[in-house]
C-alpha atoms as a PDB file:
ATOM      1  CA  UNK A   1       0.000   0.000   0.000  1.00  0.00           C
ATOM      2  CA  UNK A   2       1.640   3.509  -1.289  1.00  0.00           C
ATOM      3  CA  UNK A   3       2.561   5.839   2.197  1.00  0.00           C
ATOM      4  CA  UNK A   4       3.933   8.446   0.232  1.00  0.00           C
ATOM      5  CA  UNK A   5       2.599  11.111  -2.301  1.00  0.00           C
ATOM      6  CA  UNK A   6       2.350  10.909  -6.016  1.00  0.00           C
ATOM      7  CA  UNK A   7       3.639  14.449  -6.801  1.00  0.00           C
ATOM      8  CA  UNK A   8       7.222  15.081  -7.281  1.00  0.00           C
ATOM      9  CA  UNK A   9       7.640  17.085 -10.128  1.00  0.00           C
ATOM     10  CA  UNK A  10      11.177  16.464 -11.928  1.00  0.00           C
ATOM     11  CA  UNK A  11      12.937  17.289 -14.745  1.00  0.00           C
ATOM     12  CA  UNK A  12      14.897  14.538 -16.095  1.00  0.00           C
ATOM     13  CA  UNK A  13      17.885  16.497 -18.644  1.00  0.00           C
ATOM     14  CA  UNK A  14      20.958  14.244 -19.395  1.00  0.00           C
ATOM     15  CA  UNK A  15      24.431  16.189 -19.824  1.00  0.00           C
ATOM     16  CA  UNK A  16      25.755  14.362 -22.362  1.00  0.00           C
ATOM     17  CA  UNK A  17      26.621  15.221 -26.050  1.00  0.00           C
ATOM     18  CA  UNK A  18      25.287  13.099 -29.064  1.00  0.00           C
ATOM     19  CA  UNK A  19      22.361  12.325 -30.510  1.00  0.00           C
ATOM     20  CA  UNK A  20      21.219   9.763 -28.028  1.00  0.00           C
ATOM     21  CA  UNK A  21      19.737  10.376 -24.576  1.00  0.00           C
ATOM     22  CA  UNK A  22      18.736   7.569 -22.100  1.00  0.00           C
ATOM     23  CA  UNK A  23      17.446   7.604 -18.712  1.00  0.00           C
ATOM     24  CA  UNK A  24      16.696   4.849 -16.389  1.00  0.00           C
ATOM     25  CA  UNK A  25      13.718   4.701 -13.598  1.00  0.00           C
ATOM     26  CA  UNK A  26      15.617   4.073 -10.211  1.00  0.00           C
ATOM     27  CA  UNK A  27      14.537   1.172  -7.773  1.00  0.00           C
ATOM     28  CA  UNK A  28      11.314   2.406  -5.931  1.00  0.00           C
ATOM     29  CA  UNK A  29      10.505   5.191  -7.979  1.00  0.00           C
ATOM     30  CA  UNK A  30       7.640   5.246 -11.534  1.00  0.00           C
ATOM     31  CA  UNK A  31       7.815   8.237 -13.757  1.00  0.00           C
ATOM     32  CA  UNK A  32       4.345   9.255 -15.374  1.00  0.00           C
ATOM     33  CA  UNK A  33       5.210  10.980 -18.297  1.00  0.00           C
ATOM     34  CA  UNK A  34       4.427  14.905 -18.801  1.00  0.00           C
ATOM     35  CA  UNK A  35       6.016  16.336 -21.506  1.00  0.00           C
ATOM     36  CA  UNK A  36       8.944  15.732 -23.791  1.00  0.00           C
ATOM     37  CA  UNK A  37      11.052  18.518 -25.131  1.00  0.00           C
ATOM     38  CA  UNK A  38      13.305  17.518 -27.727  1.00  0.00           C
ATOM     39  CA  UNK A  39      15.776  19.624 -29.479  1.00  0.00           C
ATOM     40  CA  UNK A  40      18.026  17.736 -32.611  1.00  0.00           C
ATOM     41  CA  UNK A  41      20.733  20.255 -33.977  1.00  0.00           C
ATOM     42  CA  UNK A  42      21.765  18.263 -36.978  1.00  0.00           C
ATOM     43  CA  UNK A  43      25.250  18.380 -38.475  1.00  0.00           C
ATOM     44  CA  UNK A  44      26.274  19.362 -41.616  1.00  0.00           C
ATOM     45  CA  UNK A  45      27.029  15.700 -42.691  1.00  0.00           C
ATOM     46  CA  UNK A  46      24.136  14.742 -45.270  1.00  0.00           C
ATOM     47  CA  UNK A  47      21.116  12.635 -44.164  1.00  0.00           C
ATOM     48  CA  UNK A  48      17.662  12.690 -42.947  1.00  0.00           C
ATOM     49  CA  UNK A  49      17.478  12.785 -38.966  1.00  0.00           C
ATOM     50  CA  UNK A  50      14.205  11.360 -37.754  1.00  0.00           C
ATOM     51  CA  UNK A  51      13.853  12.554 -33.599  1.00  0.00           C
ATOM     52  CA  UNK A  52      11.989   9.715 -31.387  1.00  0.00           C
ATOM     53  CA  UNK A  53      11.009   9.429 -27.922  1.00  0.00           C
ATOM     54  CA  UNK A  54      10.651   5.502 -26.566  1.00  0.00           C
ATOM     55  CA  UNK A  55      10.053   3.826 -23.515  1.00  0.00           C
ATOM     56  CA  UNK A  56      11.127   0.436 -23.170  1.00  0.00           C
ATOM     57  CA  UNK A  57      10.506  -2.536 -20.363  1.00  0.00           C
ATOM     58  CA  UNK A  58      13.205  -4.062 -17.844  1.00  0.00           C
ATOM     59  CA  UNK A  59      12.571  -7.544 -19.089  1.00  0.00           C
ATOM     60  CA  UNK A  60      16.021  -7.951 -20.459  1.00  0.00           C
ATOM     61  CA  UNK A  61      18.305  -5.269 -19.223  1.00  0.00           C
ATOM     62  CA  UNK A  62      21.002  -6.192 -22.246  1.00  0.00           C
ATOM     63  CA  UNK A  63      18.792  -5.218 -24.937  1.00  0.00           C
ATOM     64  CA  UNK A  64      15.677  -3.992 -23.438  1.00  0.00           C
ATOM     65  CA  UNK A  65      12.284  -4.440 -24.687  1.00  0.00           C
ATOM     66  CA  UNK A  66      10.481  -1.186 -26.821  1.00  0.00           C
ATOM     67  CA  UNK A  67       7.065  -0.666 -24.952  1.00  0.00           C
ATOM     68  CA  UNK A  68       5.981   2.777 -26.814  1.00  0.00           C
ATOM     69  CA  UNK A  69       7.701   4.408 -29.514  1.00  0.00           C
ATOM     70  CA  UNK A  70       6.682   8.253 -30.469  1.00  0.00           C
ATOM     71  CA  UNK A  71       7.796   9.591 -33.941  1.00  0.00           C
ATOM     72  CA  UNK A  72       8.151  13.403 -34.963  1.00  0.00           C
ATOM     73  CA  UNK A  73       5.400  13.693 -38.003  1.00  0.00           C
ATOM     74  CA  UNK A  74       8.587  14.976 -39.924  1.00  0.00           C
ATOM     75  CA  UNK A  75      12.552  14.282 -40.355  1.00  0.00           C
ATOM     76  CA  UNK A  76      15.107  16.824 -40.442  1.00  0.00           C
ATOM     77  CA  UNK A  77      18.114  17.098 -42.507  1.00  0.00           C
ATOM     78  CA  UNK A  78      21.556  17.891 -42.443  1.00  0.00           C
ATOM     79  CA  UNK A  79      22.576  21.758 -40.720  1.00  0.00           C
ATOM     80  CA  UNK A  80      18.903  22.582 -39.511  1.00  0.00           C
ATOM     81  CA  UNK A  81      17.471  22.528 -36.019  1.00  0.00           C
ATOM     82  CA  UNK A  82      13.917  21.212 -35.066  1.00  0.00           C
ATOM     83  CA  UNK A  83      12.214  21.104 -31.822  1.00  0.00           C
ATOM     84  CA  UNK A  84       9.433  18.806 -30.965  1.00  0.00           C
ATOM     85  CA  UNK A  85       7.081  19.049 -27.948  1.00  0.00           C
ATOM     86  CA  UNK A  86       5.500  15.654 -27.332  1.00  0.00           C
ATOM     87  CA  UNK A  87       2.302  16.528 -24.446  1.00  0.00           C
ATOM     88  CA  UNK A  88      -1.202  14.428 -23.878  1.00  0.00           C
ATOM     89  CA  UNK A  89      -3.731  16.221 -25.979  1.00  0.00           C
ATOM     90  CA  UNK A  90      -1.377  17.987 -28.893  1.00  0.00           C
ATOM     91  CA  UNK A  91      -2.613  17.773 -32.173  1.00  0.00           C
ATOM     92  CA  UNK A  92       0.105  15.851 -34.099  1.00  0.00           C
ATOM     93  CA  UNK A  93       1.870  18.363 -36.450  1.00  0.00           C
ATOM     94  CA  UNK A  94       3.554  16.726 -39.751  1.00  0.00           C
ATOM     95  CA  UNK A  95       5.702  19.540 -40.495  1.00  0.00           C
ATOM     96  CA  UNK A  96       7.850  21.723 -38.435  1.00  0.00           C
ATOM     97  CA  UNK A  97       6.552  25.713 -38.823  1.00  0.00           C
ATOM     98  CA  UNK A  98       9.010  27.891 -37.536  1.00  0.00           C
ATOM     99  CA  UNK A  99      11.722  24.954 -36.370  1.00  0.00           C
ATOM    100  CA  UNK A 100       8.850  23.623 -34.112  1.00  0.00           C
ATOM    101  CA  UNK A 101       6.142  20.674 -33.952  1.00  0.00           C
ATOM    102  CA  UNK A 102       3.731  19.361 -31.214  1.00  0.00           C
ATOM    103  CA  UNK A 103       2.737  16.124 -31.400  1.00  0.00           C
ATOM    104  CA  UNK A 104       0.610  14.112 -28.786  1.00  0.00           C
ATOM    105  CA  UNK A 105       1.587  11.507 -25.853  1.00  0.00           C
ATOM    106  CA  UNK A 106      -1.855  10.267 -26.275  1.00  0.00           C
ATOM    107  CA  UNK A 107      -2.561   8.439 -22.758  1.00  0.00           C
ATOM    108  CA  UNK A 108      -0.652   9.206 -19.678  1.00  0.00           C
ATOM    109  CA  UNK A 109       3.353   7.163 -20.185  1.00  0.00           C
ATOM    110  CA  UNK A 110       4.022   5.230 -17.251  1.00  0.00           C
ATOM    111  CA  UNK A 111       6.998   3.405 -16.778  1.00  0.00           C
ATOM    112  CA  UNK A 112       8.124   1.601 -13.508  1.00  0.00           C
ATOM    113  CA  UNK A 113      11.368   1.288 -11.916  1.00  0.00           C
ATOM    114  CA  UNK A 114      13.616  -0.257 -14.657  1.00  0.00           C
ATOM    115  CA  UNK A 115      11.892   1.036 -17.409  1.00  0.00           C
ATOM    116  CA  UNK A 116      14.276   3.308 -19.485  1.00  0.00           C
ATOM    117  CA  UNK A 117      13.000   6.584 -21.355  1.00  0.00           C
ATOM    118  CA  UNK A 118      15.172   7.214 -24.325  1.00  0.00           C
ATOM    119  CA  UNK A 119      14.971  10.816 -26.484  1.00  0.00           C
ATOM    120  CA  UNK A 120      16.794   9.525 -30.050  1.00  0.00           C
ATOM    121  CA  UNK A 121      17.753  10.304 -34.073  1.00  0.00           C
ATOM    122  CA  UNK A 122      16.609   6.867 -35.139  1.00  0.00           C
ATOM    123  CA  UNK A 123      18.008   7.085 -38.198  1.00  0.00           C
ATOM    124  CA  UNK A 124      21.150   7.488 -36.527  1.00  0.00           C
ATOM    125  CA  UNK A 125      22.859   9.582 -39.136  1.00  0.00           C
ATOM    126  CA  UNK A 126      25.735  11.420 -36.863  1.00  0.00           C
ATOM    127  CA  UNK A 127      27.290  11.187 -33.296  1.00  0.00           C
ATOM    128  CA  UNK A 128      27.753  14.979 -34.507  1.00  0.00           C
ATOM    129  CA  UNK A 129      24.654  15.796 -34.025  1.00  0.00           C
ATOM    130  CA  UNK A 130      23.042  16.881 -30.389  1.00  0.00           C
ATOM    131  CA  UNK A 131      19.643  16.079 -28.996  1.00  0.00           C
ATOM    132  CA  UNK A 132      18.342  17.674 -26.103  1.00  0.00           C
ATOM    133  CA  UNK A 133      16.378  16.053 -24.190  1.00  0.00           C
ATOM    134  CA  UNK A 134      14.964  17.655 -20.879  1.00  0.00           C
ATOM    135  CA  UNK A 135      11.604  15.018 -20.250  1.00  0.00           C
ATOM    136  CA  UNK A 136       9.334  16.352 -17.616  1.00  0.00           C
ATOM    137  CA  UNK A 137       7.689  13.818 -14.960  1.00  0.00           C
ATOM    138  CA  UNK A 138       5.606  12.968 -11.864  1.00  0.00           C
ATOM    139  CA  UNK A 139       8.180  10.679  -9.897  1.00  0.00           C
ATOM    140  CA  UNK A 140       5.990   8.943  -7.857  1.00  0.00           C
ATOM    141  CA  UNK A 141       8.127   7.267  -5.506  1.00  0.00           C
ATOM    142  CA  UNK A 142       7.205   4.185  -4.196  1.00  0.00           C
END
Protein backbone atom coordinates (compact mmCIF):
# COMPACT_ATOMS: atom_id res chain seq x y z
CA UNK A 1 0.00 0.00 0.00
CA UNK A 2 1.64 3.51 -1.29
CA UNK A 3 2.56 5.84 2.20
CA UNK A 4 3.93 8.45 0.23
CA UNK A 5 2.60 11.11 -2.30
CA UNK A 6 2.35 10.91 -6.02
CA UNK A 7 3.64 14.45 -6.80
CA UNK A 8 7.22 15.08 -7.28
CA UNK A 9 7.64 17.08 -10.13
CA UNK A 10 11.18 16.46 -11.93
CA UNK A 11 12.94 17.29 -14.74
CA UNK A 12 14.90 14.54 -16.10
CA UNK A 13 17.89 16.50 -18.64
CA UNK A 14 20.96 14.24 -19.40
CA UNK A 15 24.43 16.19 -19.82
CA UNK A 16 25.76 14.36 -22.36
CA UNK A 17 26.62 15.22 -26.05
CA UNK A 18 25.29 13.10 -29.06
CA UNK A 19 22.36 12.33 -30.51
CA UNK A 20 21.22 9.76 -28.03
CA UNK A 21 19.74 10.38 -24.58
CA UNK A 22 18.74 7.57 -22.10
CA UNK A 23 17.45 7.60 -18.71
CA UNK A 24 16.70 4.85 -16.39
CA UNK A 25 13.72 4.70 -13.60
CA UNK A 26 15.62 4.07 -10.21
CA UNK A 27 14.54 1.17 -7.77
CA UNK A 28 11.31 2.41 -5.93
CA UNK A 29 10.50 5.19 -7.98
CA UNK A 30 7.64 5.25 -11.53
CA UNK A 31 7.82 8.24 -13.76
CA UNK A 32 4.34 9.25 -15.37
CA UNK A 33 5.21 10.98 -18.30
CA UNK A 34 4.43 14.91 -18.80
CA UNK A 35 6.02 16.34 -21.51
CA UNK A 36 8.94 15.73 -23.79
CA UNK A 37 11.05 18.52 -25.13
CA UNK A 38 13.31 17.52 -27.73
CA UNK A 39 15.78 19.62 -29.48
CA UNK A 40 18.03 17.74 -32.61
CA UNK A 41 20.73 20.25 -33.98
CA UNK A 42 21.76 18.26 -36.98
CA UNK A 43 25.25 18.38 -38.48
CA UNK A 44 26.27 19.36 -41.62
CA UNK A 45 27.03 15.70 -42.69
CA UNK A 46 24.14 14.74 -45.27
CA UNK A 47 21.12 12.64 -44.16
CA UNK A 48 17.66 12.69 -42.95
CA UNK A 49 17.48 12.78 -38.97
CA UNK A 50 14.21 11.36 -37.75
CA UNK A 51 13.85 12.55 -33.60
CA UNK A 52 11.99 9.72 -31.39
CA UNK A 53 11.01 9.43 -27.92
CA UNK A 54 10.65 5.50 -26.57
CA UNK A 55 10.05 3.83 -23.52
CA UNK A 56 11.13 0.44 -23.17
CA UNK A 57 10.51 -2.54 -20.36
CA UNK A 58 13.21 -4.06 -17.84
CA UNK A 59 12.57 -7.54 -19.09
CA UNK A 60 16.02 -7.95 -20.46
CA UNK A 61 18.30 -5.27 -19.22
CA UNK A 62 21.00 -6.19 -22.25
CA UNK A 63 18.79 -5.22 -24.94
CA UNK A 64 15.68 -3.99 -23.44
CA UNK A 65 12.28 -4.44 -24.69
CA UNK A 66 10.48 -1.19 -26.82
CA UNK A 67 7.07 -0.67 -24.95
CA UNK A 68 5.98 2.78 -26.81
CA UNK A 69 7.70 4.41 -29.51
CA UNK A 70 6.68 8.25 -30.47
CA UNK A 71 7.80 9.59 -33.94
CA UNK A 72 8.15 13.40 -34.96
CA UNK A 73 5.40 13.69 -38.00
CA UNK A 74 8.59 14.98 -39.92
CA UNK A 75 12.55 14.28 -40.36
CA UNK A 76 15.11 16.82 -40.44
CA UNK A 77 18.11 17.10 -42.51
CA UNK A 78 21.56 17.89 -42.44
CA UNK A 79 22.58 21.76 -40.72
CA UNK A 80 18.90 22.58 -39.51
CA UNK A 81 17.47 22.53 -36.02
CA UNK A 82 13.92 21.21 -35.07
CA UNK A 83 12.21 21.10 -31.82
CA UNK A 84 9.43 18.81 -30.96
CA UNK A 85 7.08 19.05 -27.95
CA UNK A 86 5.50 15.65 -27.33
CA UNK A 87 2.30 16.53 -24.45
CA UNK A 88 -1.20 14.43 -23.88
CA UNK A 89 -3.73 16.22 -25.98
CA UNK A 90 -1.38 17.99 -28.89
CA UNK A 91 -2.61 17.77 -32.17
CA UNK A 92 0.10 15.85 -34.10
CA UNK A 93 1.87 18.36 -36.45
CA UNK A 94 3.55 16.73 -39.75
CA UNK A 95 5.70 19.54 -40.50
CA UNK A 96 7.85 21.72 -38.43
CA UNK A 97 6.55 25.71 -38.82
CA UNK A 98 9.01 27.89 -37.54
CA UNK A 99 11.72 24.95 -36.37
CA UNK A 100 8.85 23.62 -34.11
CA UNK A 101 6.14 20.67 -33.95
CA UNK A 102 3.73 19.36 -31.21
CA UNK A 103 2.74 16.12 -31.40
CA UNK A 104 0.61 14.11 -28.79
CA UNK A 105 1.59 11.51 -25.85
CA UNK A 106 -1.85 10.27 -26.27
CA UNK A 107 -2.56 8.44 -22.76
CA UNK A 108 -0.65 9.21 -19.68
CA UNK A 109 3.35 7.16 -20.18
CA UNK A 110 4.02 5.23 -17.25
CA UNK A 111 7.00 3.41 -16.78
CA UNK A 112 8.12 1.60 -13.51
CA UNK A 113 11.37 1.29 -11.92
CA UNK A 114 13.62 -0.26 -14.66
CA UNK A 115 11.89 1.04 -17.41
CA UNK A 116 14.28 3.31 -19.48
CA UNK A 117 13.00 6.58 -21.35
CA UNK A 118 15.17 7.21 -24.32
CA UNK A 119 14.97 10.82 -26.48
CA UNK A 120 16.79 9.53 -30.05
CA UNK A 121 17.75 10.30 -34.07
CA UNK A 122 16.61 6.87 -35.14
CA UNK A 123 18.01 7.09 -38.20
CA UNK A 124 21.15 7.49 -36.53
CA UNK A 125 22.86 9.58 -39.14
CA UNK A 126 25.74 11.42 -36.86
CA UNK A 127 27.29 11.19 -33.30
CA UNK A 128 27.75 14.98 -34.51
CA UNK A 129 24.65 15.80 -34.02
CA UNK A 130 23.04 16.88 -30.39
CA UNK A 131 19.64 16.08 -29.00
CA UNK A 132 18.34 17.67 -26.10
CA UNK A 133 16.38 16.05 -24.19
CA UNK A 134 14.96 17.66 -20.88
CA UNK A 135 11.60 15.02 -20.25
CA UNK A 136 9.33 16.35 -17.62
CA UNK A 137 7.69 13.82 -14.96
CA UNK A 138 5.61 12.97 -11.86
CA UNK A 139 8.18 10.68 -9.90
CA UNK A 140 5.99 8.94 -7.86
CA UNK A 141 8.13 7.27 -5.51
CA UNK A 142 7.20 4.19 -4.20
Amino acid sequence: MRTTPWTNLTKLSATSTGNDKTFDVPSGHQYAVDAVWGQLVASSIAGNRQLDFSVYDSSDTATYNEVYRYRAGAVLSSASTGIVLWAPGHVNDTAFVGGSMLRTLGATVLAPAGYRLRLYDSAAVSTLDGVTAPIHVEDRIE
